[in-house]
Protein backbone atom coordinates (compact mmCIF):
# COMPACT_ATOMS: atom_id res chain seq x y z
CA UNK A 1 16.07 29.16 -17.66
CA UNK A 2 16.70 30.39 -14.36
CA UNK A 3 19.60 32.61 -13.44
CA UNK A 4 22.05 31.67 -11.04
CA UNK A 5 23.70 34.02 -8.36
CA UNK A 6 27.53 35.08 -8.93
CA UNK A 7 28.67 35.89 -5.74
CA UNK A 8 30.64 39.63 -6.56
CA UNK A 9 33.50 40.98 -4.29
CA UNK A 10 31.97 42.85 -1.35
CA UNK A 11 28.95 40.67 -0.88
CA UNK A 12 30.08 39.82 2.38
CA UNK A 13 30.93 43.07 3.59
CA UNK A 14 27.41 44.35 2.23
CA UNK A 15 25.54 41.75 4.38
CA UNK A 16 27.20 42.46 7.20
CA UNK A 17 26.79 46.06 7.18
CA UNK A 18 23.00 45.20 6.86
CA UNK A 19 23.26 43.33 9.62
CA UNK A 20 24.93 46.24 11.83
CA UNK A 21 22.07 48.68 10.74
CA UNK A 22 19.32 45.81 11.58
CA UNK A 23 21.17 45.78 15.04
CA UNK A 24 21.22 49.48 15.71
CA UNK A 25 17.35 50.02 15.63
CA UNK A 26 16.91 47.69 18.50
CA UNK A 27 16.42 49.16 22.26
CA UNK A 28 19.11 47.76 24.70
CA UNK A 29 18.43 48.11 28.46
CA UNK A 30 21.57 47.19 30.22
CA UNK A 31 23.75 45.07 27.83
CA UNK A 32 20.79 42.99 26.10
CA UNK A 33 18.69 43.59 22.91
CA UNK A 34 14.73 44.16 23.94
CA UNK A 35 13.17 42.73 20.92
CA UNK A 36 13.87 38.99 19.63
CA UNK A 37 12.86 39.69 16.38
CA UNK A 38 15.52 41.98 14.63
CA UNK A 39 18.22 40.62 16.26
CA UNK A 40 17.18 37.35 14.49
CA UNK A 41 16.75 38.97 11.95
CA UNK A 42 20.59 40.69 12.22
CA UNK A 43 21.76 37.31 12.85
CA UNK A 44 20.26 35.57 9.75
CA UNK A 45 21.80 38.42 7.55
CA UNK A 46 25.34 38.34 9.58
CA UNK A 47 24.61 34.21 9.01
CA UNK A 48 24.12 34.86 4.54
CA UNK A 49 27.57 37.33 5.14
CA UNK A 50 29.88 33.84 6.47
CA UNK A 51 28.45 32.16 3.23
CA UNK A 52 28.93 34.70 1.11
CA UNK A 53 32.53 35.32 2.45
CA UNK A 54 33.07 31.80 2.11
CA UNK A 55 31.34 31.57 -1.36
CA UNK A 56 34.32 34.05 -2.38
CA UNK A 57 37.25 32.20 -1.45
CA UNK A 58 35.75 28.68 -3.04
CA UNK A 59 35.22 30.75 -6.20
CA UNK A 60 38.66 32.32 -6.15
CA UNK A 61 40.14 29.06 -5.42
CA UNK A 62 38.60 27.85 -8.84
CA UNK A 63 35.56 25.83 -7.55
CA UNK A 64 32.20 26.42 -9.03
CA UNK A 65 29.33 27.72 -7.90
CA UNK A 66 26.94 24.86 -9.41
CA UNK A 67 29.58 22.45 -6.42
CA UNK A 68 29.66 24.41 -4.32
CA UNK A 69 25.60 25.16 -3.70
CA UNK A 70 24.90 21.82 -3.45
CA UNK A 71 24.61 20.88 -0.02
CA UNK A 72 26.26 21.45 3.47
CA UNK A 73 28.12 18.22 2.90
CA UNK A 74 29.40 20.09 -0.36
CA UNK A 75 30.45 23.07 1.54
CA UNK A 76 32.69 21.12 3.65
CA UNK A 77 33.98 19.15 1.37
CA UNK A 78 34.97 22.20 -0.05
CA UNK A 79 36.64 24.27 2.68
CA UNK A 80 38.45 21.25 3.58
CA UNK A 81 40.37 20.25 0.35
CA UNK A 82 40.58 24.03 0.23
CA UNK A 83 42.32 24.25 3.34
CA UNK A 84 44.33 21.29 2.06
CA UNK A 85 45.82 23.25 -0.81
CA UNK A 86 46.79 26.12 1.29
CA UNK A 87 48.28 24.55 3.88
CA UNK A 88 50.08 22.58 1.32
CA UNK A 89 51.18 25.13 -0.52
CA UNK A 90 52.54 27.62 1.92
């Protein structure tokens, strides 16, 4: 059986900081990044930290993860009714 990720508090804030550190290795001559690579790299991570973050709120909200990882399409779905009910409810 294959295990499943929880998404824990502070995921988000991990991957970011990851992303920061990936981002301060990288030479800048003026104001622009000399290598392509880690700052890719930075954004891919600072990319995982927006799902995660987002991941957090679903999960909160009472979704689960099994409906929530299903897709893109899923993910919207998601933040939309989501955004319904708060909206709604305030």
């Amino acid at each position: 059986m294959a295990k499943r990720h929880v998404t824990q508090d502070g995921d988000a804030f991990r991957y970011l900081e990851n992303a920061r550190q990936i981002l301060k290795g990288v030479p800048i001559e003026g104001h622009i990044y000399t290598d392509r690579k880690p700052v890719r790299e930075a954004f891919g991570t600072a990319y995982l930290a927006i799902l995660e973050a987002i991941n957090e709120v679903l999960l909160k909200k009472g979704l689960t993860a099994k409906r929530i990882h299903q897709s893109v399409d899923a993910y919207r779905d998601a933040l939309q009714n989501t955004w319904l009910l708060i909206t709604v409810s305030s």
